[in-house]
Protein backbone atom coordinates (compact mmCIF):
# COMPACT_ATOMS: atom_id res chain seq x y z
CA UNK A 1 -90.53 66.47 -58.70
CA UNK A 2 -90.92 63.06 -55.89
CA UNK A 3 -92.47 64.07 -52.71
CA UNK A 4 -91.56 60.28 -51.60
CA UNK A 5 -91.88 59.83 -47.97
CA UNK A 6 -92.66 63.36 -47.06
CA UNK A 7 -95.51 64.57 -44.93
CA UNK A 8 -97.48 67.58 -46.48
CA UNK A 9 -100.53 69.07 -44.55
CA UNK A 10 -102.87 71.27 -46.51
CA UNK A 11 -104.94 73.47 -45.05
CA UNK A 12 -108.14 74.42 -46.45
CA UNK A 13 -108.08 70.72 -47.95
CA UNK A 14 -111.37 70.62 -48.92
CA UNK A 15 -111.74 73.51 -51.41
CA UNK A 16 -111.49 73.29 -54.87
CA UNK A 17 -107.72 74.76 -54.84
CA UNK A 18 -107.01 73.03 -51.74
CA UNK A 19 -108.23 69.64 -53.21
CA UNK A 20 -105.66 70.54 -56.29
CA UNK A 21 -102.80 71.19 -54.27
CA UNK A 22 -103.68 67.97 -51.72
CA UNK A 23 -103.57 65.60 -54.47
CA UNK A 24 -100.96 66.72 -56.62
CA UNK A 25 -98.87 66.58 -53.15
CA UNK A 26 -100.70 62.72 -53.31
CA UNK A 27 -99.43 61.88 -56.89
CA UNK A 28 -95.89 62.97 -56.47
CA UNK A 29 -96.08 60.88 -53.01
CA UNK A 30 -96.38 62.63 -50.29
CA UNK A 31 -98.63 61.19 -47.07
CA UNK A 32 -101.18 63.99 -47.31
CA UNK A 33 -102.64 65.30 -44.33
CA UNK A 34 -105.99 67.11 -45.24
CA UNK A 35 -106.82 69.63 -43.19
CA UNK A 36 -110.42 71.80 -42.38
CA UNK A 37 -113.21 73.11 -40.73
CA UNK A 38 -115.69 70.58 -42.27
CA UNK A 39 -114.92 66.57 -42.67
CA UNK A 40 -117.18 65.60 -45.67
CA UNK A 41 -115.43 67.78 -48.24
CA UNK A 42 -111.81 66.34 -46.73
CA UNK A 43 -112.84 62.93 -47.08
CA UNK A 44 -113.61 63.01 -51.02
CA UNK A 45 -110.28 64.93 -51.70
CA UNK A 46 -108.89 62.07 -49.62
CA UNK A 47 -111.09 59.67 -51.70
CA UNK A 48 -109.30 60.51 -54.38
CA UNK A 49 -105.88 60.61 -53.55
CA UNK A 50 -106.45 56.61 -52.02
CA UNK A 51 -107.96 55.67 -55.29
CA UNK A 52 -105.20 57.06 -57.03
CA UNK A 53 -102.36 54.65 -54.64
CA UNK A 54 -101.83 57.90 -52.25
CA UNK A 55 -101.72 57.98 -48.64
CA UNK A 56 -104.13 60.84 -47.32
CA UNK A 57 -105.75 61.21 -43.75
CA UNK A 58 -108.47 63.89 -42.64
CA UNK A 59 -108.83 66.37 -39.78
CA UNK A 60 -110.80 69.34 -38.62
CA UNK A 61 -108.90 72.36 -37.77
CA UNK A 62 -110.23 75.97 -37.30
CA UNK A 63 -107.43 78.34 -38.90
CA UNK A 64 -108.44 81.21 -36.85
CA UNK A 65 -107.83 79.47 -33.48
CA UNK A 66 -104.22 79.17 -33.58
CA UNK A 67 -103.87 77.02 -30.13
CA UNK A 68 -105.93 74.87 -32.41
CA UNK A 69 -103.89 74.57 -35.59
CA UNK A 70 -100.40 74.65 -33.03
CA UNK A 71 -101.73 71.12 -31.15
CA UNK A 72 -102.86 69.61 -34.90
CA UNK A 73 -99.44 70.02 -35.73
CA UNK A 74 -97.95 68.88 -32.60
CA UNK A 75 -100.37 65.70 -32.78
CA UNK A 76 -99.62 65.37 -36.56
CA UNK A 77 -95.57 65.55 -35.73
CA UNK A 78 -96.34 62.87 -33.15
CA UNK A 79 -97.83 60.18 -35.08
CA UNK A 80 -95.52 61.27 -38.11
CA UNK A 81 -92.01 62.38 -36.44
CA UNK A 82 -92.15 65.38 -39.15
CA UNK A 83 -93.92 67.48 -41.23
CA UNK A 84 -92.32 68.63 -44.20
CA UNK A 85 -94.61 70.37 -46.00
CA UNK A 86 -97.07 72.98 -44.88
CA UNK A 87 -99.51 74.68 -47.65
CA UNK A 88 -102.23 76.93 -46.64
CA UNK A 89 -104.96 76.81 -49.15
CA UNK A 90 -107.46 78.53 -46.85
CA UNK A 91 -109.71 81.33 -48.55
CA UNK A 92 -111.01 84.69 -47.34
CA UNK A 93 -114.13 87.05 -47.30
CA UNK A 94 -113.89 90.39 -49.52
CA UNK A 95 -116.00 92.90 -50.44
CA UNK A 96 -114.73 94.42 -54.28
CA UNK A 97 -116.70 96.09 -57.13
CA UNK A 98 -116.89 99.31 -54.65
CA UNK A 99 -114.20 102.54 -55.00
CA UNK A 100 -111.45 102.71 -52.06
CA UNK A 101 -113.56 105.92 -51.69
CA UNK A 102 -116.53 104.60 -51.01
CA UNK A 103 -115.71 101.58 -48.75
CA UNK A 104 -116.06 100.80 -45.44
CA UNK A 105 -113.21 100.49 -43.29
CA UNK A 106 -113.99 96.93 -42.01
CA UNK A 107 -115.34 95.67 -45.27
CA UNK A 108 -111.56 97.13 -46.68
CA UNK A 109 -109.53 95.17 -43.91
CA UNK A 110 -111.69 91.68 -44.07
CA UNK A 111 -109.12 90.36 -46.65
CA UNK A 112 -106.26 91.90 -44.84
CA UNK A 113 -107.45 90.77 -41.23
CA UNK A 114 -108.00 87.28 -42.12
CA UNK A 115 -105.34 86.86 -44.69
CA UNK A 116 -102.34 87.51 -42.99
CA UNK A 117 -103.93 85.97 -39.56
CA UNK A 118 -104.18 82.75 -41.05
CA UNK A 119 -101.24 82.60 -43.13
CA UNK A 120 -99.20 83.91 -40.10
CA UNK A 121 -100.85 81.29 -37.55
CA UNK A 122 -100.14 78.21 -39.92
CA UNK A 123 -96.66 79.02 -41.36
CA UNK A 124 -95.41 80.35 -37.75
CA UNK A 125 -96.34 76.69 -36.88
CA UNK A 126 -95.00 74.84 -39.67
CA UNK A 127 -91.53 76.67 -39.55
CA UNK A 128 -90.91 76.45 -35.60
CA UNK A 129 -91.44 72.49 -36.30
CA UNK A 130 -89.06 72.45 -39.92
CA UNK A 131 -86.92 74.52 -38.26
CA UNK A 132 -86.01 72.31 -35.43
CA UNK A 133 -85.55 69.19 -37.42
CA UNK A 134 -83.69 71.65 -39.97
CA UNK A 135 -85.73 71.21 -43.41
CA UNK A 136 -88.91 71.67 -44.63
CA UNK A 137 -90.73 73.77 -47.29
CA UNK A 138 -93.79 76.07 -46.58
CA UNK A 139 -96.44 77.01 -49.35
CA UNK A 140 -98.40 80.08 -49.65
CA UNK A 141 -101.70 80.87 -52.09
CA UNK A 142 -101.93 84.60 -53.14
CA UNK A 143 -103.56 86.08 -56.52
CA UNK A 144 -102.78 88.07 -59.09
CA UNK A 145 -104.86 90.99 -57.36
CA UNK A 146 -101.04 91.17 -55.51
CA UNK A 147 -100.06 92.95 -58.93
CA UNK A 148 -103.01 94.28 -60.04
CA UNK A 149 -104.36 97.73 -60.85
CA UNK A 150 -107.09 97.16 -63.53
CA UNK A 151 -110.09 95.86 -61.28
CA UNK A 152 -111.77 97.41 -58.28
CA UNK A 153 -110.84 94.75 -55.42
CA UNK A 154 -110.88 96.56 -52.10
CA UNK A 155 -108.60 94.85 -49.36
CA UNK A 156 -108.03 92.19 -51.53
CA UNK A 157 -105.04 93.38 -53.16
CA UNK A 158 -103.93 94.55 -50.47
CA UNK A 159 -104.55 91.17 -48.34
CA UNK A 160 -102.84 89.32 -51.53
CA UNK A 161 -99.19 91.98 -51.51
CA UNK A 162 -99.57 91.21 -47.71
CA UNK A 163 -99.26 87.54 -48.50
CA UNK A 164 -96.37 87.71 -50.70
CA UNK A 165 -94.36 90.52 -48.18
CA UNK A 166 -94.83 87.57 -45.92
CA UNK A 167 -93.71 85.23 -47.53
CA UNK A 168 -90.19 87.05 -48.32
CA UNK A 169 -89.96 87.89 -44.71
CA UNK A 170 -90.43 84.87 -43.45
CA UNK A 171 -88.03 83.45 -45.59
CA UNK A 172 -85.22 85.12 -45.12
CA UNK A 173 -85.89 84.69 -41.18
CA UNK A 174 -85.92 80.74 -41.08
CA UNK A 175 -83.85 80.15 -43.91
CA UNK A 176 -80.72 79.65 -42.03
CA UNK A 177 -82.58 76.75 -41.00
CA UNK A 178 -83.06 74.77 -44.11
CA UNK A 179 -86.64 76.01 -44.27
CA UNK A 180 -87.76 76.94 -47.33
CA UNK A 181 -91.03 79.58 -47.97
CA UNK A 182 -92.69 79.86 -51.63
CA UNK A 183 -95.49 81.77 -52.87
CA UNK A 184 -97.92 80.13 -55.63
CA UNK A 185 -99.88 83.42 -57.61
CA UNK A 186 -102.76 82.24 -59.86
CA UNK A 187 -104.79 84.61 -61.56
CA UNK A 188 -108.62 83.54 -61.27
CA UNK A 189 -109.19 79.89 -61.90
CA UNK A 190 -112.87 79.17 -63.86
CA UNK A 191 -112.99 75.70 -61.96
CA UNK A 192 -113.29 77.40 -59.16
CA UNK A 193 -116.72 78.93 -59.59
CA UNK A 194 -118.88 76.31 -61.33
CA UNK A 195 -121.64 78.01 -63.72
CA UNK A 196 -118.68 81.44 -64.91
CA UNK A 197 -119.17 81.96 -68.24
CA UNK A 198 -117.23 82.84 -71.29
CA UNK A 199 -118.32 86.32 -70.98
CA UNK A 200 -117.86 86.35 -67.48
CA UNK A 201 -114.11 86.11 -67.12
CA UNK A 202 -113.59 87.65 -71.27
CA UNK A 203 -112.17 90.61 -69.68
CA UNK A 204 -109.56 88.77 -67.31
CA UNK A 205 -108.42 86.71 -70.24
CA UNK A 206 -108.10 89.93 -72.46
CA UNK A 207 -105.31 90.90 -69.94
CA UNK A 208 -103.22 87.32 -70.08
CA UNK A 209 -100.56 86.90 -72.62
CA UNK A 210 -101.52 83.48 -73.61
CA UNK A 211 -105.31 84.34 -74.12
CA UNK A 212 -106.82 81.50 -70.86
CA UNK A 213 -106.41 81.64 -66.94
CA UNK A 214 -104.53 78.76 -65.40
CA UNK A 215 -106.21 75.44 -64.77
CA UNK A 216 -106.12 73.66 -61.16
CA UNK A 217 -104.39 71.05 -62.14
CA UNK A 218 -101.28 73.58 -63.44
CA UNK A 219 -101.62 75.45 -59.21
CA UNK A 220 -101.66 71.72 -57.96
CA UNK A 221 -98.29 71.05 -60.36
CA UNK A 222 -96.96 74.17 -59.42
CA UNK A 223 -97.10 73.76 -55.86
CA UNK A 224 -96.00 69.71 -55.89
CA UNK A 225 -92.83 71.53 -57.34
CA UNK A 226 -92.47 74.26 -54.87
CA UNK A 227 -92.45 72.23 -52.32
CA UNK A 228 -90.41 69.60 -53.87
CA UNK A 229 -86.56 68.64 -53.22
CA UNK A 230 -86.23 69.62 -57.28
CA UNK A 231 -86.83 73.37 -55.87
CA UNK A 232 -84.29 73.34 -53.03
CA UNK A 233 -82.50 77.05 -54.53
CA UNK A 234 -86.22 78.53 -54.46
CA UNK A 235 -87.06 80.71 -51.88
CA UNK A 236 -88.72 84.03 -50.77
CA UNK A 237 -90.18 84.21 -54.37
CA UNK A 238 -93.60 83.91 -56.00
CA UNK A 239 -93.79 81.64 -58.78
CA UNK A 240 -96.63 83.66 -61.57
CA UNK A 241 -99.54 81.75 -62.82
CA UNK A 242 -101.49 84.90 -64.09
CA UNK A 243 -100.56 83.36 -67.91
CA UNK A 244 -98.78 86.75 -68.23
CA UNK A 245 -101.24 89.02 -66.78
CA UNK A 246 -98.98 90.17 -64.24
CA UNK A 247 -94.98 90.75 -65.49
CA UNK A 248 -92.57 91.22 -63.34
């Protein structure tokens, strides 16, 4: 699962998934490019990945300006000759716990709005770059809200199907050109939000198979694989991380 001598860029770096998925990209080998709107939480995930013998540099990038992100990839390919990996980590606002009935139209399409604009601004990027030097693998975050019926979310479903339709899409388009697009879906992740309780999340784990969510360490192992040479048949697919809450 060696990502020797690639270049992976991870957007949305500095969160706690982001983080995951930056240095698993670090242990398997990779030269990590951490990517963000705010340095200080970059630099610790990059910390890391040096202390552990990784190779990890830092920039700030704003997702939502996409002349932005297309020049940080330009520079990066310049100083690199190549990006091979592109995982967007990035988060987005959502307004749940309120009936489709009873929500607002702009706090329903937050997730949707932002979801699929920066997902669409960062792989369109990546994949016009992989594409030319014909390989590359692109990695995409979505939940297990994609699948889900049980919980009043809102747009955030919705924003997380969008993801995954996406993903498919896109991966049928640029496929031809040894690109490859994957989909990671973790249910919720307790490491995430420091202080949840037991009781807290007793209802999501009710609805797993296996009786626990999945750890960060199992999304940063997941995605190291993804977008790994060991995956080279995978693509257009979501690999499930709900620990059976979702079947498909």
């Amino acid at each position: 699962m060696g990502l020797e001598g690639k270049v992976a860029v991870v957007f949305g770096a500095g969160g706690s998934m982001g983080g995951a998925i930056a240095c698993a990209f670090g242990e398997a080998g990779a030269g990590v490019v951490l990517a963000g709107r705010t340095l200080g939480p970059l630099e610790t995930v990059a910390e890391a990945i040096r202390a552990g013998g990784g190779l990890a540099e830092t920039g700030v990038v704003d997702v939502d300006d996409a002349e932005a992100v297309k020049r940080y990839v330009d520079e990066l390919v310049g100083r690199n000759g190549r990006v091979d990996v592109s995982c967007n980590a990035v988060g987005m606002d959502d307004v749940q716990n309120i009936p489709l009935v009873d929500l607002a139209l702009d706090d329903f399409m937050i997730s949707i709005d932002q979801a699929m604009r920066r997902h669409f601004v960062t792989a369109t990027v990546a994949a016009r770059q992989m594409s030319t030097q014909g390989s590359g693998a692109i990695v995409m975050l979505t939940a297990s809200a994609a699948r889900e019926w049980r919980h009043v979310m809102g747009g955030f479903s919705i924003a997380c199907g969008a993801i995954e339709t996406f993903a498919r899409t896109l991966a049928a388009e640029v496929g031809k050109d040894g690109v490859r697009v994957v989909c990671i879906r973790a249910n919720f992740t307790p490491e995430t939000y420091p202080g949840v309780t037991e009781a807290d999340i007793r209802p999501l784990v009710d609805d797993t198979m296996i009786g626990r969510l999945p750890r960060l360490a199992e999304v940063g192992a997941a995605a190291a694989y993804a977008a790994s040479d060991s995956a080279g048949a995978t693509t257009g697919v979501v690999l499930d991380l709900t620990c059976g809450a979702i079947v498909d």
